[in-house]
PDB file of N, CA and C in Angstrom:
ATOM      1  N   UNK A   1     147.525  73.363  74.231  1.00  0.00           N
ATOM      2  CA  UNK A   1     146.149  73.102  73.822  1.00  0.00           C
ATOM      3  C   UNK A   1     145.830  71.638  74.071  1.00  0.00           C
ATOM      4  N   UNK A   2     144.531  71.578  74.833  1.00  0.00           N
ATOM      5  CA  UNK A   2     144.074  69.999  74.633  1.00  0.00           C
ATOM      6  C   UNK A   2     144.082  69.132  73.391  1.00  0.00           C
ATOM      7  N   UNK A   3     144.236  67.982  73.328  1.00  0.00           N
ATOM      8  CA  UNK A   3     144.386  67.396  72.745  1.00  0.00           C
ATOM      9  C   UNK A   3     142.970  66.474  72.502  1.00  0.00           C
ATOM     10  N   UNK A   4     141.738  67.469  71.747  1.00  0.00           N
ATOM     11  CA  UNK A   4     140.881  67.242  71.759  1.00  0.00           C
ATOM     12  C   UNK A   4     140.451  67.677  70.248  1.00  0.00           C
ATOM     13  N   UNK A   5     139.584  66.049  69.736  1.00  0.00           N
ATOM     14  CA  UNK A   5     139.388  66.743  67.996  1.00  0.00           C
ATOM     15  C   UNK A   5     138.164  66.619  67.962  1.00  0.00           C
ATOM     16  N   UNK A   6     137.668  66.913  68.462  1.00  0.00           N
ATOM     17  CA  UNK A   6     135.983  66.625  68.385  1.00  0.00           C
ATOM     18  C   UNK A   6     135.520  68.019  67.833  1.00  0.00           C
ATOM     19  N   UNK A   7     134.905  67.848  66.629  1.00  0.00           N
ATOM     20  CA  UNK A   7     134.641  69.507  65.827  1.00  0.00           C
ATOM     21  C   UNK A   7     134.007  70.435  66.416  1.00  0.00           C
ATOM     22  N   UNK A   8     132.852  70.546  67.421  1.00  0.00           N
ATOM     23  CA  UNK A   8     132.118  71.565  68.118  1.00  0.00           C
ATOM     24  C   UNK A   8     133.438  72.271  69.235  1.00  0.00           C
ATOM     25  N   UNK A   9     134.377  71.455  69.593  1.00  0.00           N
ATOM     26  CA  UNK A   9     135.435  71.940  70.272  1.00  0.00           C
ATOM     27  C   UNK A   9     136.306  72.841  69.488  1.00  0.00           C
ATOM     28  N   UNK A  10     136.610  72.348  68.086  1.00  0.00           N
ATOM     29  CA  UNK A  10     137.237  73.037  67.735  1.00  0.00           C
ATOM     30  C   UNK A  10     137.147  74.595  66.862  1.00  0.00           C
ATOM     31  N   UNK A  11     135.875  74.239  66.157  1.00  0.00           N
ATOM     32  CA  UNK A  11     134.950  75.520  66.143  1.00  0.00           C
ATOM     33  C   UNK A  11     134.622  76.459  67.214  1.00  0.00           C
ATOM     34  N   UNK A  12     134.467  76.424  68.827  1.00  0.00           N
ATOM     35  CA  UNK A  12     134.398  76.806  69.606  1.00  0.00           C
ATOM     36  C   UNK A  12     135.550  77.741  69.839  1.00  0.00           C
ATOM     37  N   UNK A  13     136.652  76.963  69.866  1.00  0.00           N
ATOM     38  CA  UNK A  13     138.441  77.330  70.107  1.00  0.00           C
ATOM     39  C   UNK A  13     138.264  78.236  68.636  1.00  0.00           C
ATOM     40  N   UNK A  14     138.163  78.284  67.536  1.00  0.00           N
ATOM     41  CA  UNK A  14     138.924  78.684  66.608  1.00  0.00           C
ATOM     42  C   UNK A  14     137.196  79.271  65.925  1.00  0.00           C
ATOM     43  N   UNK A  15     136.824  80.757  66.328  1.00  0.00           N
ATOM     44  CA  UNK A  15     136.092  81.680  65.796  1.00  0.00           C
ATOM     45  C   UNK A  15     135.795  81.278  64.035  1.00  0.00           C
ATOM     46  N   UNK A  16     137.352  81.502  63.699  1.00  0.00           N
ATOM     47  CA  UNK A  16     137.330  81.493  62.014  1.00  0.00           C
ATOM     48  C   UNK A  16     138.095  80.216  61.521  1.00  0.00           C
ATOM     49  N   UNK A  17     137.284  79.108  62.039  1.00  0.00           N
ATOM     50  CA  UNK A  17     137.473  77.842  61.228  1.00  0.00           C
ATOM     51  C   UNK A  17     137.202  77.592  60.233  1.00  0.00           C
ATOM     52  N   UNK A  18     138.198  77.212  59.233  1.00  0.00           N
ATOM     53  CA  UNK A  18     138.038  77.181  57.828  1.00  0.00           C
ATOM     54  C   UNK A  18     137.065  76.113  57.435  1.00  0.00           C
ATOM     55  N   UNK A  19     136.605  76.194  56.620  1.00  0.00           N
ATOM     56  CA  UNK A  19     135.897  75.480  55.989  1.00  0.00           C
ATOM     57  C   UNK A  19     136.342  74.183  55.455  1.00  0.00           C
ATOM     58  N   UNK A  20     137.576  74.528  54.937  1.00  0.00           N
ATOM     59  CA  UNK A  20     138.237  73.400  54.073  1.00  0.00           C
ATOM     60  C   UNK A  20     138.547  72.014  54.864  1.00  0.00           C
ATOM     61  N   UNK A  21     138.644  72.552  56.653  1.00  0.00           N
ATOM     62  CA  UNK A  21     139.135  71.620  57.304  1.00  0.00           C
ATOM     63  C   UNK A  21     137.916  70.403  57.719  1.00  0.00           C
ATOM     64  N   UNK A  22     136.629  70.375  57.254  1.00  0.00           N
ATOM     65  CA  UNK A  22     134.990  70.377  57.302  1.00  0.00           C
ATOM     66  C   UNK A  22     134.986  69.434  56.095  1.00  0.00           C
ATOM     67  N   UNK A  23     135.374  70.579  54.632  1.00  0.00           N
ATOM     68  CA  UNK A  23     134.991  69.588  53.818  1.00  0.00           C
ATOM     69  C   UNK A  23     136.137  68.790  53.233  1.00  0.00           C
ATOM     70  N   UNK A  24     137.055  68.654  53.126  1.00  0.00           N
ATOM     71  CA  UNK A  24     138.417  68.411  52.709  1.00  0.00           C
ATOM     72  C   UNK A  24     138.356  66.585  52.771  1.00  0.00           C
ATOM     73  N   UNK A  25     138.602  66.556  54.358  1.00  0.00           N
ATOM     74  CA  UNK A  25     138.291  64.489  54.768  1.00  0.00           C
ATOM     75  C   UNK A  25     136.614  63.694  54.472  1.00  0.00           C
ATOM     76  N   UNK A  26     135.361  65.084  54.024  1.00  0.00           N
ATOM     77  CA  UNK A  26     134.782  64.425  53.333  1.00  0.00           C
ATOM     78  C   UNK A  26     134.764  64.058  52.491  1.00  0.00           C
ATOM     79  N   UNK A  27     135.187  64.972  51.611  1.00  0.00           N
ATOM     80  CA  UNK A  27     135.508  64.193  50.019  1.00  0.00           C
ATOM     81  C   UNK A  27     135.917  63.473  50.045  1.00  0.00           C
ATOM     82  N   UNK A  28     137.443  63.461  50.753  1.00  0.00           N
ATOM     83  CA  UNK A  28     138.358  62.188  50.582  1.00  0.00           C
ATOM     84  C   UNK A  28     137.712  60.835  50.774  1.00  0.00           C
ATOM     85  N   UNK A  29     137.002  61.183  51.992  1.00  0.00           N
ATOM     86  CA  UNK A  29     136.373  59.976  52.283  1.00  0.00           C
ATOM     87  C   UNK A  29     135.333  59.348  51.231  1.00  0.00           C
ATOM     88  N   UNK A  30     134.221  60.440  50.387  1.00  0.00           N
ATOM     89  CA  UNK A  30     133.457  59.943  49.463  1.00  0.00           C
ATOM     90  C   UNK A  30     134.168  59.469  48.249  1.00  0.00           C
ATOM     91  N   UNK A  31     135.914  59.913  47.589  1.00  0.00           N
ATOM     92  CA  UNK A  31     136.590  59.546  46.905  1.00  0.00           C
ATOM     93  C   UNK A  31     136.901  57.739  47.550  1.00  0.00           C
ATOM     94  N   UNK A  32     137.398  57.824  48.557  1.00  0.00           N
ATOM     95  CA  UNK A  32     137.751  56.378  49.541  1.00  0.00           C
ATOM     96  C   UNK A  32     136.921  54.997  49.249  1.00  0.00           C
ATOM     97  N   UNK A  33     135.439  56.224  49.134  1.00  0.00           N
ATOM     98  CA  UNK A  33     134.159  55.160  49.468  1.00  0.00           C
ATOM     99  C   UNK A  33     133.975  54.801  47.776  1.00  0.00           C
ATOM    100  N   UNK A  34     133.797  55.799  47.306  1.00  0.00           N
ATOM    101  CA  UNK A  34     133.815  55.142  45.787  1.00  0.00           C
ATOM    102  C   UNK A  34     134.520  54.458  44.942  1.00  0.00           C
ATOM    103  N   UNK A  35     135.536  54.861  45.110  1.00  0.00           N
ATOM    104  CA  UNK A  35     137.273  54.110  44.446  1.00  0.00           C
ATOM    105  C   UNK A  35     136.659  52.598  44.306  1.00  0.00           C
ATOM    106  N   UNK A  36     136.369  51.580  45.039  1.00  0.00           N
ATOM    107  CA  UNK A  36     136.273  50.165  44.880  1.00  0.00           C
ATOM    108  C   UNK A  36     135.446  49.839  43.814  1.00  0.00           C
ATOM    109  N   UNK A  37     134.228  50.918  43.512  1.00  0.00           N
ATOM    110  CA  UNK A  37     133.086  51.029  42.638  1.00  0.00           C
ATOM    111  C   UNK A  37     133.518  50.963  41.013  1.00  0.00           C
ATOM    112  N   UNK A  38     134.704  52.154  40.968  1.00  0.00           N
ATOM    113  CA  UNK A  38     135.186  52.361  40.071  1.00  0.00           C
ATOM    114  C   UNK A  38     136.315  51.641  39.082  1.00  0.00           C
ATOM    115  N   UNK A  39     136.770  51.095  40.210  1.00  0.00           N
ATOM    116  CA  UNK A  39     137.593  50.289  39.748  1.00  0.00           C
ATOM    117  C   UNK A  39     136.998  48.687  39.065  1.00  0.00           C
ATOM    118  N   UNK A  40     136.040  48.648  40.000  1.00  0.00           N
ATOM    119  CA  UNK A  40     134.938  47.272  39.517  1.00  0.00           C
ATOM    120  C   UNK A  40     134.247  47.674  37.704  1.00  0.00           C
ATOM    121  N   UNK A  41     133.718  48.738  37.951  1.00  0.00           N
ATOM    122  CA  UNK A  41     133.307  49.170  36.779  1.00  0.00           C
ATOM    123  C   UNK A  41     134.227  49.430  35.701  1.00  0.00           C
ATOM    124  N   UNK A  42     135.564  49.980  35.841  1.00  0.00           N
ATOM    125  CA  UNK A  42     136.281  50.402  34.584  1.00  0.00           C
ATOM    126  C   UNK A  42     136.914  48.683  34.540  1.00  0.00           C
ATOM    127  N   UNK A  43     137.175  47.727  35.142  1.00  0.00           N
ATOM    128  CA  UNK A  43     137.497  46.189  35.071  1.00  0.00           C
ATOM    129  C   UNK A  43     136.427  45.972  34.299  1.00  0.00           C
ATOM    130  N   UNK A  44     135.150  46.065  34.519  1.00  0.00           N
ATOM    131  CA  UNK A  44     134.208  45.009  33.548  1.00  0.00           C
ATOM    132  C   UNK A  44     134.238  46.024  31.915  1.00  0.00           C
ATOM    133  N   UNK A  45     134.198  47.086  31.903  1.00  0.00           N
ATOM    134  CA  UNK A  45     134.204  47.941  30.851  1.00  0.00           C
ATOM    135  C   UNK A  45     135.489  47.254  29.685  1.00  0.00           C
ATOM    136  N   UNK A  46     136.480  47.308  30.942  1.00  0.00           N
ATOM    137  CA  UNK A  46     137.877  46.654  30.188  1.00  0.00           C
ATOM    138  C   UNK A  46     137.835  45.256  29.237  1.00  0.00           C
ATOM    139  N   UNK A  47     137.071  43.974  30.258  1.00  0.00           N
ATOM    140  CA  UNK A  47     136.789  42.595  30.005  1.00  0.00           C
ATOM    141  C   UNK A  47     136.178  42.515  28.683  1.00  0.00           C
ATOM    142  N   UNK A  48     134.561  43.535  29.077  1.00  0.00           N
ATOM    143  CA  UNK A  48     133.827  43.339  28.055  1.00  0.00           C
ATOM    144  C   UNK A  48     134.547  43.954  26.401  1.00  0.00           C
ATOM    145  N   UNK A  49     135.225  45.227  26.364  1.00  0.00           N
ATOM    146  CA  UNK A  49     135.719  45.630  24.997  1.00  0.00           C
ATOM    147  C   UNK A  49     136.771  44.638  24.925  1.00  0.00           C
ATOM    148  N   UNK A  50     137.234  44.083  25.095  1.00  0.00           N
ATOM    149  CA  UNK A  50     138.681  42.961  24.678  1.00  0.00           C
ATOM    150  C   UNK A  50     137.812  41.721  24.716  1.00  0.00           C
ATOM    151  N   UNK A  51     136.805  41.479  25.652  1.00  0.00           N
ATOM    152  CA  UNK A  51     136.326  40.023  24.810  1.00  0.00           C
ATOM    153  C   UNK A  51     135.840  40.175  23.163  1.00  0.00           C
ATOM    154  N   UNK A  52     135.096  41.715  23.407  1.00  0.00           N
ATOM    155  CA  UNK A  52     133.975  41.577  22.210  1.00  0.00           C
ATOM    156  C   UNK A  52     134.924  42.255  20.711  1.00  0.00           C
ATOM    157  N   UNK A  53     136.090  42.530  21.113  1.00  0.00           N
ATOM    158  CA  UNK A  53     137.772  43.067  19.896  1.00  0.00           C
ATOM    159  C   UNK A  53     138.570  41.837  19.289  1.00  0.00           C
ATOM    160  N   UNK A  54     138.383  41.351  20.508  1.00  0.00           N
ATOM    161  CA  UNK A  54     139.330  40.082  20.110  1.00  0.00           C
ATOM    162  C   UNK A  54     138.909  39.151  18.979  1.00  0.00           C
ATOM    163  N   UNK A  55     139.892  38.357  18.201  1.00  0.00           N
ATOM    164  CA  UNK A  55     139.337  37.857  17.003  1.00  0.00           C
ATOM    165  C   UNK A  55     139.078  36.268  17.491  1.00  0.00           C
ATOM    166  N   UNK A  56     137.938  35.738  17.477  1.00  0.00           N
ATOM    167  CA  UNK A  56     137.971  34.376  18.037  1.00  0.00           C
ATOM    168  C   UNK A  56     137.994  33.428  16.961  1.00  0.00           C
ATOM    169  N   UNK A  57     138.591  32.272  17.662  1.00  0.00           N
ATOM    170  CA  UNK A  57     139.707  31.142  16.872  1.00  0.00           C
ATOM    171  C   UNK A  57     138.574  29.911  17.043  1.00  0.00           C
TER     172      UNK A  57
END
């Protein structure tokens, strides 16, 4: 088989292409894309409850 990944090719070649193989590296990718977001946000979430816990001197 060619060594060709371009999706209309491979849908073409393969009648009953799964689905999963479609949505699977999108998610990942929207997981990929968000991760930096999240991590920014649960950091300031973190900062702010331990500044505003802490007993100041």
């Amino acid at each position: 088989m060619l060594a060709c990944t371009s999706l209309p090719f491979l849908i073409e070649m393969n009648s009953h292409f799964p689905l999963t193989q479609v949505l699977v590296p999108s998610f990942l990718q929207g997981i990929w894309t968000i991760f930096p977001y999240m991590v920014a946000a649960a950091t300031a979430l973190y900062l702010y409850i331990r500044s505003r816990y802490t007993p100041k001197t």
